[in-house]
N, C-alpha and C. Protein backbone atom coordinates (compact mmCIF):
# COMPACT_ATOMS: atom_id res chain seq x y z
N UNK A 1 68.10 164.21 134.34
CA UNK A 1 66.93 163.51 133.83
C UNK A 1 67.38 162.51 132.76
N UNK A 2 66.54 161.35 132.42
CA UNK A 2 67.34 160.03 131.61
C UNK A 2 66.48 160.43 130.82
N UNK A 3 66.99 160.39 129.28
CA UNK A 3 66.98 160.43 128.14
C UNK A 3 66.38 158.97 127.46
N UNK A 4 65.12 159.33 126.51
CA UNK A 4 64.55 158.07 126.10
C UNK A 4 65.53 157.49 125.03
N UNK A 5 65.06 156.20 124.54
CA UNK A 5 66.20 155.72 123.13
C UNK A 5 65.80 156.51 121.87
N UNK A 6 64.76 157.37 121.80
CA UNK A 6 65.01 158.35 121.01
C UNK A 6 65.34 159.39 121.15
N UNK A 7 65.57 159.81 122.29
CA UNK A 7 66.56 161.10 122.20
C UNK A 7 67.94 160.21 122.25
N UNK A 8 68.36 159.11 122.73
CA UNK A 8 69.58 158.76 122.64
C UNK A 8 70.14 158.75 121.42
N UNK A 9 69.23 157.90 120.52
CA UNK A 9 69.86 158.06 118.93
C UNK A 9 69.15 159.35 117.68
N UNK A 10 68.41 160.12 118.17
CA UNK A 10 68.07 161.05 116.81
C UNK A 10 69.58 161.52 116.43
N UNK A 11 70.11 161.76 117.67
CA UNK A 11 71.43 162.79 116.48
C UNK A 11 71.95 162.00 115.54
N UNK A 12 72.30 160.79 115.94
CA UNK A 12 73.06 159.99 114.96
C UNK A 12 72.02 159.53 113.66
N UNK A 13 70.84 159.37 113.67
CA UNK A 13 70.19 159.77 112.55
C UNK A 13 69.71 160.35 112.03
N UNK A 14 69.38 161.42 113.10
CA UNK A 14 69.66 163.45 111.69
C UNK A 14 70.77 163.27 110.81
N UNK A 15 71.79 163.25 111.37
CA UNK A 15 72.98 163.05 110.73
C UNK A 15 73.07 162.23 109.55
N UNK A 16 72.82 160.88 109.70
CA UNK A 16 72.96 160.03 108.61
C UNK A 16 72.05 160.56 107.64
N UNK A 17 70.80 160.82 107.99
CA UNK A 17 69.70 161.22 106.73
C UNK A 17 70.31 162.21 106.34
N UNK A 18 70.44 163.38 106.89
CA UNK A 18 70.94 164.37 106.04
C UNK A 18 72.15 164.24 105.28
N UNK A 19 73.45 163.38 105.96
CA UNK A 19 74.05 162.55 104.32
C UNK A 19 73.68 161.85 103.85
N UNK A 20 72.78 161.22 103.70
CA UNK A 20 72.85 160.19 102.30
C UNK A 20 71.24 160.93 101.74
N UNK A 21 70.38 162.11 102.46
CA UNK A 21 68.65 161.90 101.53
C UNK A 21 69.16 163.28 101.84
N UNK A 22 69.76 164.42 102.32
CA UNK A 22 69.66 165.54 102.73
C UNK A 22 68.53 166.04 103.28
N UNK A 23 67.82 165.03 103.77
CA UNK A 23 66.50 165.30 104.86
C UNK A 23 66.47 165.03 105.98
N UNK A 24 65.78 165.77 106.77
CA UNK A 24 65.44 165.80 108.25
C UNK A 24 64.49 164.60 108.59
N UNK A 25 64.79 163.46 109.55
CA UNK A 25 63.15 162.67 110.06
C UNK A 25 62.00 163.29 109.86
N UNK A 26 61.04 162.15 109.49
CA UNK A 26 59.38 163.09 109.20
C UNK A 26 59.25 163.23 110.61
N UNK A 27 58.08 164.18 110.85
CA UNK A 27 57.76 164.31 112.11
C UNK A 27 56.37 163.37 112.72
N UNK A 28 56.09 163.20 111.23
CA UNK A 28 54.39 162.03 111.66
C UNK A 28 55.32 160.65 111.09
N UNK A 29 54.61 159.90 111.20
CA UNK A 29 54.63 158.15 111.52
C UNK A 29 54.59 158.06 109.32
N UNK A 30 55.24 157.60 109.17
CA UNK A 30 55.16 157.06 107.64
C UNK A 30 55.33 155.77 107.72
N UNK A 31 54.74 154.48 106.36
CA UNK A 31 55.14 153.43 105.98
C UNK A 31 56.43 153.36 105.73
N UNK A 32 57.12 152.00 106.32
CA UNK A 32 58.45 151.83 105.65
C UNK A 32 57.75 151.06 104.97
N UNK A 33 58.29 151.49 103.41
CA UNK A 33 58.79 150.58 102.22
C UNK A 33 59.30 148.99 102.44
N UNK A 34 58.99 148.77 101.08
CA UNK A 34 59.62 147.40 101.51
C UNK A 34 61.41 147.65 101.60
N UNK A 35 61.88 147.93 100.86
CA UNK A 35 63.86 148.18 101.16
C UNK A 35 64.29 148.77 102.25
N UNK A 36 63.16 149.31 103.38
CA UNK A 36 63.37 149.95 104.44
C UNK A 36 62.94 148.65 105.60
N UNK A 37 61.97 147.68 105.09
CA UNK A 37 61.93 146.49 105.85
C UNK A 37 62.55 145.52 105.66
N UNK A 38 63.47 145.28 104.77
CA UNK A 38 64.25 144.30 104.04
C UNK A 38 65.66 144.33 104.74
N UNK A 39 66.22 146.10 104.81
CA UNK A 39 66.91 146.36 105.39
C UNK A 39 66.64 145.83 106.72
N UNK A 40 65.76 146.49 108.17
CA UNK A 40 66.21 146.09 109.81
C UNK A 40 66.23 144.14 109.39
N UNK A 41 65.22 144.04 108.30
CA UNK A 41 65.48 142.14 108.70
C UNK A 41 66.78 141.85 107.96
N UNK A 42 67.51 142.15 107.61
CA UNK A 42 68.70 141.64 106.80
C UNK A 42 69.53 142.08 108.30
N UNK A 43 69.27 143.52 108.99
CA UNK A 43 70.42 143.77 109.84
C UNK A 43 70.31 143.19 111.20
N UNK A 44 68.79 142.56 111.40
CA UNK A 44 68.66 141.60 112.24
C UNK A 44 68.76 140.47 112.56
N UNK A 45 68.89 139.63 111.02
CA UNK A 45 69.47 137.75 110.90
C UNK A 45 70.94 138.31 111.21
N UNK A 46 71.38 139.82 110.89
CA UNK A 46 72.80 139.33 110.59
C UNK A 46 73.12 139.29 112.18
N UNK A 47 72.73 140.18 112.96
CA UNK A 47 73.41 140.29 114.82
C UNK A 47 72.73 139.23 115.35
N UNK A 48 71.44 138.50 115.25
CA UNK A 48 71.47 137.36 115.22
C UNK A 48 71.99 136.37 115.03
N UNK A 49 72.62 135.99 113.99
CA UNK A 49 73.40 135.08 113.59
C UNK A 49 75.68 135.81 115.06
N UNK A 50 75.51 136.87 115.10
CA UNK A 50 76.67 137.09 115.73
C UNK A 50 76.15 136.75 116.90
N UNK A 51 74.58 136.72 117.11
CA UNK A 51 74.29 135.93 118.72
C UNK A 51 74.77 134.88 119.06
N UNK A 52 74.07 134.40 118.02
CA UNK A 52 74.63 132.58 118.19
C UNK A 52 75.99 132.09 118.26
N UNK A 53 76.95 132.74 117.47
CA UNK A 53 78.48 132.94 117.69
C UNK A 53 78.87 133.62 118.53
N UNK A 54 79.04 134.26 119.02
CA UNK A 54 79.60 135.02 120.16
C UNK A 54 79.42 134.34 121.20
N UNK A 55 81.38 134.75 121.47
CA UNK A 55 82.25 133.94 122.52
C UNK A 55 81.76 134.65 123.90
N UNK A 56 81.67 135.46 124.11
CA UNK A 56 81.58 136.06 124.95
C UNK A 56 80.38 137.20 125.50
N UNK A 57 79.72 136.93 126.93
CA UNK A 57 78.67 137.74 126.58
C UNK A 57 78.90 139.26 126.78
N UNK A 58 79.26 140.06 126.64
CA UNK A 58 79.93 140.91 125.62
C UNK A 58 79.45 141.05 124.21
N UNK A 59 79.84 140.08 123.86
CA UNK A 59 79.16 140.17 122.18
C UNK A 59 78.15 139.63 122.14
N UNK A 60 77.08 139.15 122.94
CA UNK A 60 75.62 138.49 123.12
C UNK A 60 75.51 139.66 123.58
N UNK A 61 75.71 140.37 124.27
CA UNK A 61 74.27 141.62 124.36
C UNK A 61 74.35 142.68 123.50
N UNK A 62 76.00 142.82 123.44
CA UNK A 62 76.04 143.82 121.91
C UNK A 62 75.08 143.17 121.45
N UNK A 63 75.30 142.27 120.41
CA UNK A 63 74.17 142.07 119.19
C UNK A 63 72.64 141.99 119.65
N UNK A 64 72.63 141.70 120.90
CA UNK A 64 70.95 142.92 121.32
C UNK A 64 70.79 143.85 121.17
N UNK A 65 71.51 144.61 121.79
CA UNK A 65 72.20 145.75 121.87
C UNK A 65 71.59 146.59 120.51
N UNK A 66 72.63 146.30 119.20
CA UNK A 66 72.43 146.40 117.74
C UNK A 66 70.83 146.47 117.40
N UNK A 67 70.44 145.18 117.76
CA UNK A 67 69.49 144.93 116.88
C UNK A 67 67.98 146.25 117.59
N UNK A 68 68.18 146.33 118.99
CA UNK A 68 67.21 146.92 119.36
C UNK A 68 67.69 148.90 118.96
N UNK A 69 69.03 148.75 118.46
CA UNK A 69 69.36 150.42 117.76
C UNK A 69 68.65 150.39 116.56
N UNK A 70 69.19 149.71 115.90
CA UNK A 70 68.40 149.58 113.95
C UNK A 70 66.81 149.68 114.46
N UNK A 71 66.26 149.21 115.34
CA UNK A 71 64.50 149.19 115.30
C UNK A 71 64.37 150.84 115.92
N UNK A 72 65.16 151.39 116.68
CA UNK A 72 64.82 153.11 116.94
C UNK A 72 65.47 153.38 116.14
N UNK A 73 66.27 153.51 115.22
CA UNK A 73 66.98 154.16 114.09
C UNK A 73 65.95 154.26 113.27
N UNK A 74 64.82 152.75 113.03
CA UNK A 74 64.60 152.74 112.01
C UNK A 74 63.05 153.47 112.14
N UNK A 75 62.54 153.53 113.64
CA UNK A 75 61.61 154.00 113.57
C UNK A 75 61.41 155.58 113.65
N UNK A 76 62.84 156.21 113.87
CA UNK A 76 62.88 157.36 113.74
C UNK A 76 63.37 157.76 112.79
N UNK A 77 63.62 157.19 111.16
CA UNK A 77 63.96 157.49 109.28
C UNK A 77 62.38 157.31 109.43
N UNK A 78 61.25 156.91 110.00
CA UNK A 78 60.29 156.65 109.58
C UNK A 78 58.75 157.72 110.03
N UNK A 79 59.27 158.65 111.24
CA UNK A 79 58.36 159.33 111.90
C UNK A 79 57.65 157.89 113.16
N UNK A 80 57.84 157.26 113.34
CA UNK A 80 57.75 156.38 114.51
C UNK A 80 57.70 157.13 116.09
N UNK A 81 59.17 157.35 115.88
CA UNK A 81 60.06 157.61 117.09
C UNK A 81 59.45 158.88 117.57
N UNK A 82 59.02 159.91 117.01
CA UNK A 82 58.21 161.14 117.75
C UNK A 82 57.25 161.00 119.03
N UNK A 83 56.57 159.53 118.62
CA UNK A 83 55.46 159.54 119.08
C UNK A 83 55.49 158.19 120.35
N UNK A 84 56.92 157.99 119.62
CA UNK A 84 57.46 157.04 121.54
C UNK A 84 57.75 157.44 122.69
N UNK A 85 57.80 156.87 123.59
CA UNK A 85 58.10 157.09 124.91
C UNK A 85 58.83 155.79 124.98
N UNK A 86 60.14 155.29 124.27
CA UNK A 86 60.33 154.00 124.31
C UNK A 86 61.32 154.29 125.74
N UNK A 87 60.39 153.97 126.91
CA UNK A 87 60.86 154.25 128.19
C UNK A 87 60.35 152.47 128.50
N UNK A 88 61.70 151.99 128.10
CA UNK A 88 61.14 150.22 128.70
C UNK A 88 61.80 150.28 129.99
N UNK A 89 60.70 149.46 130.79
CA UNK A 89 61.01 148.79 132.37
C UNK A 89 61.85 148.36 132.11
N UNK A 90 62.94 148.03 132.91
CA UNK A 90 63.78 146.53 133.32
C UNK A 90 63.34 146.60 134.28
N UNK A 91 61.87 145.66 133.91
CA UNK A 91 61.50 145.22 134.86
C UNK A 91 61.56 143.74 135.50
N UNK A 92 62.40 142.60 134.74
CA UNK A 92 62.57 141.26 135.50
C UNK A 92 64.23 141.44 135.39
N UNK A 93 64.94 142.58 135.63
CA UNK A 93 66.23 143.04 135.76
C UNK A 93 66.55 142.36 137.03
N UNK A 94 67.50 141.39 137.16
CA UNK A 94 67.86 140.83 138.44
C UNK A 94 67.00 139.72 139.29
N UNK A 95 65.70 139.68 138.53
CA UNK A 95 64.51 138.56 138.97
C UNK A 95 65.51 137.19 139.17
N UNK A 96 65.41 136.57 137.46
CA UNK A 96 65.30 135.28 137.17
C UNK A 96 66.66 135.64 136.38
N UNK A 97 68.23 134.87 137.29
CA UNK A 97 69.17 135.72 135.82
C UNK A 97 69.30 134.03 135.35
N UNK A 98 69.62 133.93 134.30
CA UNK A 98 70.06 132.23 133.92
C UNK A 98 70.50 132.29 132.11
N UNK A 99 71.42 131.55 132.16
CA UNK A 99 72.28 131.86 130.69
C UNK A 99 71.36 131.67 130.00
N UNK A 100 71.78 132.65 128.46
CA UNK A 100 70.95 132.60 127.29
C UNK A 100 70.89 131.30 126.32
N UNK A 101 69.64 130.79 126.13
CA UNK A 101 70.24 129.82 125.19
C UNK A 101 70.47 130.76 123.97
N UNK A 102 70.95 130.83 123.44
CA UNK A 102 71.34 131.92 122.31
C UNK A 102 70.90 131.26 120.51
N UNK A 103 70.99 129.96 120.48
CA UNK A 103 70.10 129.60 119.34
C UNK A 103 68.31 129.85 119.35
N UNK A 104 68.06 129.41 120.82
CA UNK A 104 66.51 130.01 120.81
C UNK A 104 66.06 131.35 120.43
N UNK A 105 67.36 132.36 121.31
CA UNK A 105 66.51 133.68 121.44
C UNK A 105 66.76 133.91 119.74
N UNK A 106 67.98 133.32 118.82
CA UNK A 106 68.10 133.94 117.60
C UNK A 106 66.88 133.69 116.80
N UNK A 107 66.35 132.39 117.07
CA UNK A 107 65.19 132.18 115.89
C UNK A 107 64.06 133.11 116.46
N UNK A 108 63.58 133.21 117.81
CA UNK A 108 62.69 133.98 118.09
C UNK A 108 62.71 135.29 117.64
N UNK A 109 64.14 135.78 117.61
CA UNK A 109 64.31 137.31 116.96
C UNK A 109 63.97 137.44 115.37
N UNK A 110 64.20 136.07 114.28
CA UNK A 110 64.32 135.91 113.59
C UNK A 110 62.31 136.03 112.64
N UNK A 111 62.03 135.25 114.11
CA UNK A 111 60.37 134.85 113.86
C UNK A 111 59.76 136.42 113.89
N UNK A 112 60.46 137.16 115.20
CA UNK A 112 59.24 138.17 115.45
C UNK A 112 60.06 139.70 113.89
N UNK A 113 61.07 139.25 113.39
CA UNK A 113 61.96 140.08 112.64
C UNK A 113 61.30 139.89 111.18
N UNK A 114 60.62 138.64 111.14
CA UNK A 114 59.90 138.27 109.65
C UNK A 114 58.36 138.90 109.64
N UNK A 115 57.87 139.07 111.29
CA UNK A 115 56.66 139.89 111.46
C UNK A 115 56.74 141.25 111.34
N UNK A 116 57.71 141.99 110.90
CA UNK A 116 57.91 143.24 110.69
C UNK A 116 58.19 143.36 109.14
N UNK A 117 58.73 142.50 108.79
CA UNK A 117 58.96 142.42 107.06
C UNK A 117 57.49 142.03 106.74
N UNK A 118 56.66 141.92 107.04
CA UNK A 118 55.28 141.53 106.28
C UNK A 118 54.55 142.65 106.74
N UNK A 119 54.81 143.35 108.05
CA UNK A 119 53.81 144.39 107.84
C UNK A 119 53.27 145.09 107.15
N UNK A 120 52.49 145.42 106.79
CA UNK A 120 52.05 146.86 105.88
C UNK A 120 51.29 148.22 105.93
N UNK A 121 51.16 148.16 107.44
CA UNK A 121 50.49 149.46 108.13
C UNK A 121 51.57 150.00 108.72
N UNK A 122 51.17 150.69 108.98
CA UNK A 122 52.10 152.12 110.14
C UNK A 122 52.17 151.30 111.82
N UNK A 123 50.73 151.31 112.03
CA UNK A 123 50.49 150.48 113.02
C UNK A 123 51.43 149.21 113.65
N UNK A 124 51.50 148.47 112.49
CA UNK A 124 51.60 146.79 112.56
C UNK A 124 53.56 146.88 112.63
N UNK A 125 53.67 148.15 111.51
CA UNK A 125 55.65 147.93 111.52
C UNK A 125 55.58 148.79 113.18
N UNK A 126 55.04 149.51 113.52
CA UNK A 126 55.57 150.23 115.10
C UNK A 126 55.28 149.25 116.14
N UNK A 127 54.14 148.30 115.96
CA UNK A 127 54.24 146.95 116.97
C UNK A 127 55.35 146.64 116.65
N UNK A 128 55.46 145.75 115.31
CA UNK A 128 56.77 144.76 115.14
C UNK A 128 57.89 145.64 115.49
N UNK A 129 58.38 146.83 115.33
CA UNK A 129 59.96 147.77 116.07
C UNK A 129 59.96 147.03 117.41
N UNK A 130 58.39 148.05 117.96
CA UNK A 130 58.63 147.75 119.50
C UNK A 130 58.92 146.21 119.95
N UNK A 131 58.50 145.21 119.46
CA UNK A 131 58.51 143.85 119.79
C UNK A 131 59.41 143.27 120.21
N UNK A 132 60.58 143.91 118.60
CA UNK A 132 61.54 143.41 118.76
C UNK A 132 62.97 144.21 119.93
N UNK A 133 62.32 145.48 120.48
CA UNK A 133 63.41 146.12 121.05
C UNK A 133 62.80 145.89 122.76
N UNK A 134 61.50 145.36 122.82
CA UNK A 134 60.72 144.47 124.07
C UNK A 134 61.94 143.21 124.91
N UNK A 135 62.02 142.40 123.31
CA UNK A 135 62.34 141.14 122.97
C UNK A 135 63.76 141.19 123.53
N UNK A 136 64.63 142.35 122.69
CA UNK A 136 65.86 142.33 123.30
C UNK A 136 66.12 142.76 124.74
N UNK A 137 65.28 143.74 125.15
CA UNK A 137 65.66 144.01 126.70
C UNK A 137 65.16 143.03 127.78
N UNK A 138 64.37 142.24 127.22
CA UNK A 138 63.74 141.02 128.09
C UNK A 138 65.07 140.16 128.10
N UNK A 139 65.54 139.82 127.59
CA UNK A 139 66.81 139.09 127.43
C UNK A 139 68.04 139.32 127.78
N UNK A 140 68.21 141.04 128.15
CA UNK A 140 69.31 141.50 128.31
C UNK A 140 68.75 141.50 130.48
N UNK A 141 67.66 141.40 130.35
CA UNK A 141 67.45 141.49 132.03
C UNK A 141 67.25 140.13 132.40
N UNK A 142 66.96 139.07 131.58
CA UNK A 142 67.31 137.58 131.82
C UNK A 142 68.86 137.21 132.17
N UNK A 143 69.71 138.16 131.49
CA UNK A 143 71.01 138.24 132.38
C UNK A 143 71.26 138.49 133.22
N UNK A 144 70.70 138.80 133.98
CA UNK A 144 71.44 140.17 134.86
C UNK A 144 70.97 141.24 135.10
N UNK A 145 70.93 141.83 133.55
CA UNK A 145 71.51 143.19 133.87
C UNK A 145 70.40 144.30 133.08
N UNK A 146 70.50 145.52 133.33
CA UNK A 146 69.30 146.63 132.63
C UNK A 146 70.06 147.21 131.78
N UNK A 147 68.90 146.80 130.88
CA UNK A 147 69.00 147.45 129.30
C UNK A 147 69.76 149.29 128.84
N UNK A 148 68.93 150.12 129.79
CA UNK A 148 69.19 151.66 129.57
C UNK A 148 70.54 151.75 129.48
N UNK A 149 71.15 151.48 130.43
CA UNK A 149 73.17 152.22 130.30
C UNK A 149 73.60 151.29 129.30
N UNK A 150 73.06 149.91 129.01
CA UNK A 150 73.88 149.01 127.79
C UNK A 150 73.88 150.02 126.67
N UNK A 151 72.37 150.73 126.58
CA UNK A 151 71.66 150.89 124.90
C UNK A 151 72.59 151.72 125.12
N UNK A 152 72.60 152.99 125.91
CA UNK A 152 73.30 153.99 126.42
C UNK A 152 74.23 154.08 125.63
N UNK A 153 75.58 153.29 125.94
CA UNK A 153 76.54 152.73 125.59
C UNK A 153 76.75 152.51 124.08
N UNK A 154 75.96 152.00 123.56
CA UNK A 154 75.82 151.85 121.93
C UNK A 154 75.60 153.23 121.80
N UNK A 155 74.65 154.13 121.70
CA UNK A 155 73.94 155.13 121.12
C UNK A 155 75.04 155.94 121.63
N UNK A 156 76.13 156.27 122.37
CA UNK A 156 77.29 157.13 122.54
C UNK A 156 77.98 156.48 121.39
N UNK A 157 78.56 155.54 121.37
CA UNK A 157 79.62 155.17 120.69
C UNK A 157 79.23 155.28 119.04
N UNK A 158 77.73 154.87 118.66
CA UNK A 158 77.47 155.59 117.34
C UNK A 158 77.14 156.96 117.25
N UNK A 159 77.36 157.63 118.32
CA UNK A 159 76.87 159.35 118.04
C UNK A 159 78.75 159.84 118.14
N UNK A 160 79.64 159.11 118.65
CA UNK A 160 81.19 159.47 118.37
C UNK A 160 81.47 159.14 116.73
N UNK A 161 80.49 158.62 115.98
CA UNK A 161 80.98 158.72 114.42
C UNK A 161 80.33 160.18 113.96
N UNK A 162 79.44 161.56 114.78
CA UNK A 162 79.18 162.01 114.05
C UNK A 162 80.48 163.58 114.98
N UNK A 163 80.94 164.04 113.17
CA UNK A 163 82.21 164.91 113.38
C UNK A 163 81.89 166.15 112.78
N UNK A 164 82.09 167.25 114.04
CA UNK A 164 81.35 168.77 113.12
C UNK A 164 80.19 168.64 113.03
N UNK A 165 79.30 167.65 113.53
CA UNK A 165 77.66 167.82 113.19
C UNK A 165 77.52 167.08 112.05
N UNK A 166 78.16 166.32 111.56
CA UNK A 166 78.29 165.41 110.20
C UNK A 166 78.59 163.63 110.54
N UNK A 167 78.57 163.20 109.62
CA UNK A 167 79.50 161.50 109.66
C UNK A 167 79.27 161.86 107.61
N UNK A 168 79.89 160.71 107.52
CA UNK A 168 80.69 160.45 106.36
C UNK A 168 79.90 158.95 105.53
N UNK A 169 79.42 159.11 104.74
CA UNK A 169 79.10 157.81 104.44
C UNK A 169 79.64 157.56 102.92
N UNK A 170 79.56 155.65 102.71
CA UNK A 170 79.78 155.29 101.61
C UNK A 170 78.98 155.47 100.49
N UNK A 171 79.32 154.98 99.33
CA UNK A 171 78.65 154.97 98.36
C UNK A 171 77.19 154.14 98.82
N UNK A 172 76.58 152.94 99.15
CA UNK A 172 75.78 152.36 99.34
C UNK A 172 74.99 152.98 101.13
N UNK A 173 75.50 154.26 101.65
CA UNK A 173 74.73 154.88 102.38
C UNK A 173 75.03 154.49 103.75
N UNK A 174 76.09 153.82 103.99
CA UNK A 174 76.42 153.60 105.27
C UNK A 174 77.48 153.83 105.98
N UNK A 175 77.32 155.05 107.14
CA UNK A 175 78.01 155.61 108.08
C UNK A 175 79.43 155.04 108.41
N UNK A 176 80.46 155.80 108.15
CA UNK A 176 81.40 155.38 108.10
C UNK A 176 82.25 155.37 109.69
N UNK A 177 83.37 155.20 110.41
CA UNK A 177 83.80 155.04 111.20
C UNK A 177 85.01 155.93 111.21
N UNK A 178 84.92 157.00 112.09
CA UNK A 178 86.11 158.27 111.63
C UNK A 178 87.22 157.16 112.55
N UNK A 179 88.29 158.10 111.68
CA UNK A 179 89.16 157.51 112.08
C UNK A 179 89.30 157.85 113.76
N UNK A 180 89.98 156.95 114.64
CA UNK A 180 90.23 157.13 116.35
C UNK A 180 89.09 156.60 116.57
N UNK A 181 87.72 156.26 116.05
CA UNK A 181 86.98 155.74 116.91
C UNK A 181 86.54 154.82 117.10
N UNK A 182 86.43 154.97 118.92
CA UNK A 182 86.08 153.72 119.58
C UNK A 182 84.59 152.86 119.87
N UNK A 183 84.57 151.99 119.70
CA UNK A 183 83.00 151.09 119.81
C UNK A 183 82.44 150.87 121.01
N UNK A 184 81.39 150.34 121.58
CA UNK A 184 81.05 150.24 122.63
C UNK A 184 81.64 149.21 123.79
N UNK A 185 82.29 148.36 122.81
CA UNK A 185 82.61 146.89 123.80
C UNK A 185 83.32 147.36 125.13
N UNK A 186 84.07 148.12 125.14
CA UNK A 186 84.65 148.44 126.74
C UNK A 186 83.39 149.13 127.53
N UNK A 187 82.86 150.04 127.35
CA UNK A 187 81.65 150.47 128.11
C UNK A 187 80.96 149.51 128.35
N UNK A 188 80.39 148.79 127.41
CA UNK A 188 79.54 147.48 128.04
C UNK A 188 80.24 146.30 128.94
N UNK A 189 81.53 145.99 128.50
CA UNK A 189 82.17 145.45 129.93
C UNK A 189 81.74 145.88 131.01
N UNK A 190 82.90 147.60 131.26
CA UNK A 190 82.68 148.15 132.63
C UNK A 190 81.40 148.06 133.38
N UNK A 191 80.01 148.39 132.52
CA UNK A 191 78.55 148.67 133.18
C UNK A 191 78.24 146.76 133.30
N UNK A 192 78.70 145.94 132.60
CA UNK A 192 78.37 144.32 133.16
C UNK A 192 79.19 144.42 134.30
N UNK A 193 80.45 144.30 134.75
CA UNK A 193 81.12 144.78 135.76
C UNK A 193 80.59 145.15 137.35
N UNK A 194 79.99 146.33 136.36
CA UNK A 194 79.27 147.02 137.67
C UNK A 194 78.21 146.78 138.55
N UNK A 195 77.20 145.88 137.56
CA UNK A 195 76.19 144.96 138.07
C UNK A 195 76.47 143.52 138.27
N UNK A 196 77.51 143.44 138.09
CA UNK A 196 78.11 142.08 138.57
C UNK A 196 78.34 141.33 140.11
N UNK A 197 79.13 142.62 140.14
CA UNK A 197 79.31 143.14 141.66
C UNK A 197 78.34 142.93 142.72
C-alpha cells in the first residue's frame, strides 16, 4: 500500500521536534507563528532561487522536490498534516511534457510563498502549504514525470539522517547530516531514467 507525504515525512519530523522542542507534533491543526512562516518563505525563495540556477534537471525538481517537503514538514510541526490525505494526482503526468521556464515557475512559487507568509488563520496557512506542494507537482508532471517516487526519494534520503531513532542538530535547530550520508540526487536520476524510457 503507498504511503501519503505524511506518513513519508512524520518520522523525520518526530525526530527533529523532539531534538530541538523535546515535543511530539500537535495532533489538531495550530497557527504557525510568524518565525514559523518566515521560516518555509525564507526556505522557499532560497530552492527557488536554486530553480532558476540549476544546471541540470536534476536539480530543478530537487528544488521542487524541497520546497514541497518544508510545506509537509511544516504542516506537520503544526498539526496540519493529521488531517491530510495529501494523496496528489499526477494527474497531467505525461499529458503536456515541455521544458520549464524556470524564472516563471520561481516567481510564481515566490507569489503563492508570500500568500502563506500573510496568512493568519489555520485555514488560509493549510490552503497556502497545499498550494504550494499543488504548484510543485504540477510542474514536476509538466516534465514528464510523477511526483510520488520523486517526493519518495527526498523523504528517504532525509529519514537516512535519523540514527537510533534520533538526528543531531545545530545550535540554530537544524538537522544535521550523519556522517556516510547520502542525498537524494542519484535516486531521482534513476526514477527520471525510468520514465524516460
Amino acid at each position: 500500500m503507498k504511503k501519503s507525504y505524511y506518513e513519508m515525512v512524520v518520522p523525520f519530523t518526530q525526530a527533529a521536534m523532539l531534538a530541538t522542542k523535546k515535543i511530539a507534533p500537535p495532533t489538531v491543526p495550530t497557527r504557525l507563528d510568524i518565525p514559523g512562516r518566515r521560516f518555509i518563505f525564507d526556505m522557499v525563495c532560497s530552492e527557488a532561487g536554486e530553480l532558476v540556477i540549476a544546471d541540470t534537471i536534476v536539480d530543478e525538481i530537487d528544488a521542487l522536490l524541497d520546497i514541497a517537503y518544508y510545506c509537509v514538514d511544516s504542516g506537520i510541526r503544526h498539526g496540519h498534516g493529521v488531517s491530510w490525505s495529501v494523496e496528489l494526482q499526477d494527474k497531467c503526468f505525461g499529458a503536456l511534457v515541455k521544458p520549464m521556464e524556470k524564472e516563471k515557475v520561481a516567481t510564481k512559487l515566490i507569489t503563492l510563498n508570500t500568500s502563506l507568509l500573510k496568512a493568519t488563520t489555520i485555514a488560509a496557512q493549510n490552503n497556502a502549504l497545499h498550494t504550494l506542494i499543488n504548484y510543485c507537482n504540477l510542474q514536476i508532471n509538466l516534465l514528464g514525470y510523477p511526483m510520488e517516487p520523486l517526493f519518495e526519494a527526498v523523504a528517504n534520503a532525509n529519514n537516512r539522517k535519523i540514527v537510533n531513532g534520533e538526528v543531531k542538530v545545530n545550535k540554530q535547530g537544524k538537522v544535521l547530516k550523519p556522517t556516510g550520508w547520502v542525498g537524494p540526487e542519484q535516486d531521482i536520476a534513476l526514477i527520471l531514467e525510468k520514465y524516460s524510457a
